[in-house]
Protein backbone atom coordinates (compact mmCIF):
# COMPACT_ATOMS: atom_id res chain seq x y z
CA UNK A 1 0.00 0.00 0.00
CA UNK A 2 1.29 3.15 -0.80
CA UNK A 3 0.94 6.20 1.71
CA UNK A 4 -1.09 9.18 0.72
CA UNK A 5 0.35 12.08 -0.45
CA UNK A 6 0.24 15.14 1.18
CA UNK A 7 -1.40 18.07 -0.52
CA UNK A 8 0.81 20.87 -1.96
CA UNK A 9 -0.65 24.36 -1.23
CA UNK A 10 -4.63 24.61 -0.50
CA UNK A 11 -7.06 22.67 -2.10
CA UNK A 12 -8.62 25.19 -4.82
CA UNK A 13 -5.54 27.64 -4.34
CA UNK A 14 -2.97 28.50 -7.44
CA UNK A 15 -0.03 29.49 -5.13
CA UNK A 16 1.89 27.28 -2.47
CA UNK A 17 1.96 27.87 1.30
CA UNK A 18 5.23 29.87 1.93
CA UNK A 19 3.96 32.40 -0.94
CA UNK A 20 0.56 32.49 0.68
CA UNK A 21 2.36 32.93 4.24
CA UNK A 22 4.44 35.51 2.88
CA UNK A 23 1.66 37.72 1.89
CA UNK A 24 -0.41 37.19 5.00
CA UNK A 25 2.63 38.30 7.10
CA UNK A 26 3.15 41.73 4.97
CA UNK A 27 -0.42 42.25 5.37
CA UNK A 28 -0.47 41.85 9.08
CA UNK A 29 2.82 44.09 8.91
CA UNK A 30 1.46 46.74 7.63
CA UNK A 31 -1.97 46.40 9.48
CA UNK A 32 0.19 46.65 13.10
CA UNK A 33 2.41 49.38 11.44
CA UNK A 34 -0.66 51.52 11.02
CA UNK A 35 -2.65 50.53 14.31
CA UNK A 36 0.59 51.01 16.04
CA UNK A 37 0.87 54.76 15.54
CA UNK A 38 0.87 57.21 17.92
CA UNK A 39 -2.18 59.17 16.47
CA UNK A 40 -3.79 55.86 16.45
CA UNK A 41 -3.47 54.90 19.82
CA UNK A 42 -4.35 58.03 21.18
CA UNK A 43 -7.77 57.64 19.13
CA UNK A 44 -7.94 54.52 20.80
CA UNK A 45 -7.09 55.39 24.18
CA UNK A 46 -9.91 58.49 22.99
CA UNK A 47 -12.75 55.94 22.69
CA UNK A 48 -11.81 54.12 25.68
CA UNK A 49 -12.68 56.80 27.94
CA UNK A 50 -15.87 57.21 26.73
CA UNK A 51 -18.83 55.67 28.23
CA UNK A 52 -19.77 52.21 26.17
CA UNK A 53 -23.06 53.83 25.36
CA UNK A 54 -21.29 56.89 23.53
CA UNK A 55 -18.63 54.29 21.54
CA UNK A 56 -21.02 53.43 18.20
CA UNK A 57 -21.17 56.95 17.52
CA UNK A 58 -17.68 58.13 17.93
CA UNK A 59 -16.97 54.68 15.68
CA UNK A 60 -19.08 55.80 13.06
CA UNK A 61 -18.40 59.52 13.19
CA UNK A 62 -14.37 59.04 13.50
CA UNK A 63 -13.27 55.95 12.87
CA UNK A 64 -15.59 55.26 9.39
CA UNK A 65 -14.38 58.60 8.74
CA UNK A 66 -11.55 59.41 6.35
CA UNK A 67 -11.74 63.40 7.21
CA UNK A 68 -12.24 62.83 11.08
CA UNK A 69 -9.50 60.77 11.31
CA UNK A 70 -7.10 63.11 9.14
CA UNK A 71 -8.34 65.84 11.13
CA UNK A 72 -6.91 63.74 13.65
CA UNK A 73 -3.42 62.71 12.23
CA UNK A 74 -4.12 59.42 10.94
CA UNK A 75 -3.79 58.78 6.99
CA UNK A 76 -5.55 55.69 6.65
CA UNK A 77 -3.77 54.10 3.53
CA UNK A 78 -6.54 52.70 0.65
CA UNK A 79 -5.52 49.09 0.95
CA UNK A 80 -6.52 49.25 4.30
CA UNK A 81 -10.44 48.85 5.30
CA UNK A 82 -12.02 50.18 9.12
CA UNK A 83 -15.51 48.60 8.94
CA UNK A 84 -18.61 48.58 11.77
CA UNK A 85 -18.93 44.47 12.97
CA UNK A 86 -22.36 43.73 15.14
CA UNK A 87 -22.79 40.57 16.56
CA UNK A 88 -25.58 38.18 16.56
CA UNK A 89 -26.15 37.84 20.22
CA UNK A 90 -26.46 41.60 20.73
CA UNK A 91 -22.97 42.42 21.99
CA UNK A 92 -22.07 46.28 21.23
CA UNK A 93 -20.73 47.33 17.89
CA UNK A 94 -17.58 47.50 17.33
CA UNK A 95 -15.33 47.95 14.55
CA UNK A 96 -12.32 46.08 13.08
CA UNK A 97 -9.30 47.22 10.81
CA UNK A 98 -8.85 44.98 8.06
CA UNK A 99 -6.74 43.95 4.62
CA UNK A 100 -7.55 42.35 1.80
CA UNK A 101 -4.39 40.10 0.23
CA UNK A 102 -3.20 40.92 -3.08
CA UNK A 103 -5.37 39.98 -6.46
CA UNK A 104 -3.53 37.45 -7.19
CA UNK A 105 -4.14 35.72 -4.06
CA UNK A 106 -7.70 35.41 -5.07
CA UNK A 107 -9.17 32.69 -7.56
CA UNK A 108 -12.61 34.48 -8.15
């Protein structure tokens, strides 16, 4: 009997795992490098102070933003998303700071 063999890459994928790792670690670079700044803590450190009940609208009217937060130092660059996430069992909105990979990372 022979042994299986293991798969190369990811099933449906055109590109091998160390390629695929490599991207994934640039975009997490770059995500920490801009969450990382000192304009962007400070916003951070901004919302925390408020009370939870005043946080959705200081997400929506800073953080979805591009003017509020430039107003505020903080360039957000264009391959880099700030959405609003809810969740299902009613906890409070929040947001999350996101990256798409590359194009060719995608086999839509």
């Amino acid at each position: 009997m022979q042994p299986a063999e293991k798969p190369h890459g990811y099933q449906g994928l055109s590109h091998d795992r160390p390629a695929l790792q490599a991207a994934m670690r640039k975009a997490y670079d770059s995500l920490i490098d801009f969450v990382t700044t000192d304009a962007f803590k400070t916003l951070m450190e901004d919302l925390g102070a408020l009370h939870p009940i005043h946080r959705p609208k200081f997400v929506f009217d800073v953080l979805l933003s591009d003017k509020a937060l430039a107003a505020r130092g903080i360039k957000r660059p264009e391959n880099i998303l700030i959405q609003r996430s809810a969740f299902g069992d009613r906890r409070p909105t929040i947001f999350v700071v996101k990256r798409f990979l590359p194009e060719e990372f995608s086999n839509i």
